[in-house]
N, C-alpha and C. Protein backbone atom coordinates (compact mmCIF):
# COMPACT_ATOMS: atom_id res chain seq x y z
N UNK A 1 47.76 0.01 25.16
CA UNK A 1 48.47 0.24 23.92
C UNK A 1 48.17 -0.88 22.93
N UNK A 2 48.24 -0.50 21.67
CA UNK A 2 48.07 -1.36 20.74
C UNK A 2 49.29 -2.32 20.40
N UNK A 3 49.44 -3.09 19.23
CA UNK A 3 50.74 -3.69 18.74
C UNK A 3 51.70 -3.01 18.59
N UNK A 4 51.35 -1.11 17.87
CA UNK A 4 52.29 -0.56 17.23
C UNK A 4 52.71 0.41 18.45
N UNK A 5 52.59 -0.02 19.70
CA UNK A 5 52.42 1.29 21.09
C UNK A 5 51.87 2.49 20.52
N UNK A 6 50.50 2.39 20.32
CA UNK A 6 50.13 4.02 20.05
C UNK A 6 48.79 3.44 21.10
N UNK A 7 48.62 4.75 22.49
CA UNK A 7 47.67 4.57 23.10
C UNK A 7 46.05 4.86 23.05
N UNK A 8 45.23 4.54 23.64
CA UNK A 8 43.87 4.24 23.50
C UNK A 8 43.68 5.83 23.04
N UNK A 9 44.14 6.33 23.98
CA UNK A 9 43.90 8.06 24.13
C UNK A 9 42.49 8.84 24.47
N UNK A 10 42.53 9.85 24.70
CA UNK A 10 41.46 10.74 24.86
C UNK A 10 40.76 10.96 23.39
N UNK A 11 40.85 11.01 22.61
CA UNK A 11 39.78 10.66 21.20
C UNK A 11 39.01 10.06 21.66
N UNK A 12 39.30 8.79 21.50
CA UNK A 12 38.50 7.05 21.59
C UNK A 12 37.92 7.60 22.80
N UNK A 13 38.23 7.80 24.09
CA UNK A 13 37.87 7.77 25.01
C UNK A 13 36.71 8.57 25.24
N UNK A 14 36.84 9.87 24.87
CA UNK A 14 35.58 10.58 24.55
C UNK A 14 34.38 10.37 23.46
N UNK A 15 35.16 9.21 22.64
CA UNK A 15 33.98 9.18 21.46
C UNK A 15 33.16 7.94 21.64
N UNK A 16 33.69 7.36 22.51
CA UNK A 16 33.17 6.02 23.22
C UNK A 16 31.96 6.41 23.97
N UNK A 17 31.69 6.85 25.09
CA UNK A 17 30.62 7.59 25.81
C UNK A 17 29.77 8.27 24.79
N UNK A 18 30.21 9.08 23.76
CA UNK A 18 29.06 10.19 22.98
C UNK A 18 28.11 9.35 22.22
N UNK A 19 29.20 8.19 21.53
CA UNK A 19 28.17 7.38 21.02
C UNK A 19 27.17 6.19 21.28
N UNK A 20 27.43 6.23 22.96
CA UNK A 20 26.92 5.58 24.01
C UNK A 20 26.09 6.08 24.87
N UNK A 21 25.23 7.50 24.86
CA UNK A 21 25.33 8.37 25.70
C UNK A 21 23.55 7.86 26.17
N UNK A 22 22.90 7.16 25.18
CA UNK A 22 21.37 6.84 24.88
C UNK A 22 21.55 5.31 26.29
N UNK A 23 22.61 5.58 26.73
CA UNK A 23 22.61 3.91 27.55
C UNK A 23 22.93 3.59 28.84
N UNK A 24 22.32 2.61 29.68
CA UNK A 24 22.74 3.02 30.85
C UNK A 24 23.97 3.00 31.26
N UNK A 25 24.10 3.30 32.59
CA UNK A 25 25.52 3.07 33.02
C UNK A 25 26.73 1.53 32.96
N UNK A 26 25.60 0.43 33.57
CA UNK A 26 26.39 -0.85 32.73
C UNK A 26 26.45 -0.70 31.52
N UNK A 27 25.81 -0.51 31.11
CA UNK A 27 26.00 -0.86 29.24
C UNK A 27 27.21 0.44 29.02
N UNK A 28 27.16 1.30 29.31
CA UNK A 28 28.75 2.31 29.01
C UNK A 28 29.66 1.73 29.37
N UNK A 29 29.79 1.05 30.72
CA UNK A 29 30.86 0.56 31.03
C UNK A 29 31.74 -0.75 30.04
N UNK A 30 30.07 -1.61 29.41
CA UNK A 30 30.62 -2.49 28.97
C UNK A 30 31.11 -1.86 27.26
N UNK A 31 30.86 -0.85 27.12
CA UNK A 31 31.22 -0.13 25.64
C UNK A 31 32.72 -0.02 25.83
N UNK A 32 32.68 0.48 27.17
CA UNK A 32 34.42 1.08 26.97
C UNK A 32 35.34 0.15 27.23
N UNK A 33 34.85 -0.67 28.19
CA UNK A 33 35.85 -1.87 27.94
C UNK A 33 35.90 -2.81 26.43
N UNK A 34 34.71 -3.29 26.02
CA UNK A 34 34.76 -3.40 24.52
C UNK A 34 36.00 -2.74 23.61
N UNK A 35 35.73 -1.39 23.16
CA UNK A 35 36.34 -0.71 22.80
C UNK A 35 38.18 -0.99 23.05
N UNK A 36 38.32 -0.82 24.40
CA UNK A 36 39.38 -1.02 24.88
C UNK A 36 40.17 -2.65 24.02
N UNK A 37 39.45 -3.26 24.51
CA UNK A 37 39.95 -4.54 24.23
C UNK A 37 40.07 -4.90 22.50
N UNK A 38 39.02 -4.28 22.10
CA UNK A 38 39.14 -4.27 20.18
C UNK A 38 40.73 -3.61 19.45
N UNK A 39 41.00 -2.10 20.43
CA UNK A 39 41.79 -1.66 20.20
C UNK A 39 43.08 -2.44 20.67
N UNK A 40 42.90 -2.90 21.39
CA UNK A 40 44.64 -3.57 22.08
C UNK A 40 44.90 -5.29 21.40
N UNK A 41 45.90 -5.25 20.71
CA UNK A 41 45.58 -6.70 20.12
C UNK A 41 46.37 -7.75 21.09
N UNK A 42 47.13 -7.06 21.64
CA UNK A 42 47.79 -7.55 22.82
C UNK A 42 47.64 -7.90 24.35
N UNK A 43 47.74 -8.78 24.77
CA UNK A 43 47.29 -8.79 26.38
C UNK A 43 47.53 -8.34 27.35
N UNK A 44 46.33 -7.65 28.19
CA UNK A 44 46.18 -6.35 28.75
C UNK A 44 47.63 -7.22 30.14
N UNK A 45 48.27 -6.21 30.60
CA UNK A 45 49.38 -6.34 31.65
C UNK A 45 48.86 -5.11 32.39
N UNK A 46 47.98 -4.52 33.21
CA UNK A 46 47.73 -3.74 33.90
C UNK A 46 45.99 -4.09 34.11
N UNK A 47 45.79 -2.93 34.97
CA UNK A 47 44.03 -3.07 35.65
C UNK A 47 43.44 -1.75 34.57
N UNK A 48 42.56 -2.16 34.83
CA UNK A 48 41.41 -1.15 33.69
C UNK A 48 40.34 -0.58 35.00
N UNK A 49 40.73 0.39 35.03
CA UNK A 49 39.77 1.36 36.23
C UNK A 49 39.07 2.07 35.35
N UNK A 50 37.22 2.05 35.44
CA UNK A 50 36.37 2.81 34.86
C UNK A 50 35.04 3.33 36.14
N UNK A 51 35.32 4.63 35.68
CA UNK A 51 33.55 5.14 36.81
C UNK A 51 33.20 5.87 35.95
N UNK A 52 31.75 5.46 36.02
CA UNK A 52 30.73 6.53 35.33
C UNK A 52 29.73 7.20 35.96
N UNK A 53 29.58 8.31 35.87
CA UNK A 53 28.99 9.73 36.67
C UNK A 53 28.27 10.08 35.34
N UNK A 54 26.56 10.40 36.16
CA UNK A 54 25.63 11.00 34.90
C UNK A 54 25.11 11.78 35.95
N UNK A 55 25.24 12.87 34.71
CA UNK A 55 24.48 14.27 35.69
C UNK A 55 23.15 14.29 34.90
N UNK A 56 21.85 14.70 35.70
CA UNK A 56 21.42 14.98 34.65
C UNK A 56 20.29 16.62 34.83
């Protein structure tokens, strides 16, 4: 959550990967945590679980 509690959400979350999609799997991972952390101005109090699965 941000300062104002409005969460990361499924938007961001999906638009994070699309515009990442040219990259490997570390580098996605490190997008979404990026992302994550830009959005939250506050300090994270929980774990950040990410897996990435490419089909191709």
């Amino acid at each position: 959550m941000d300062a104002n509690n409005n969460k990361f959400g499924k938007t961001r979350l999906i638009d994070t990967p699309q515009a990442n999609r040219a990259t490997d799997s570390a580098s996605l991972l490190s997008a979404l945590v990026a992302a994550v952390q830009r959005f939250s101005s506050i300090e994270q109090s929980d774990e950040l679980m990410l897996v990435v699965a490419r089909a191709r």
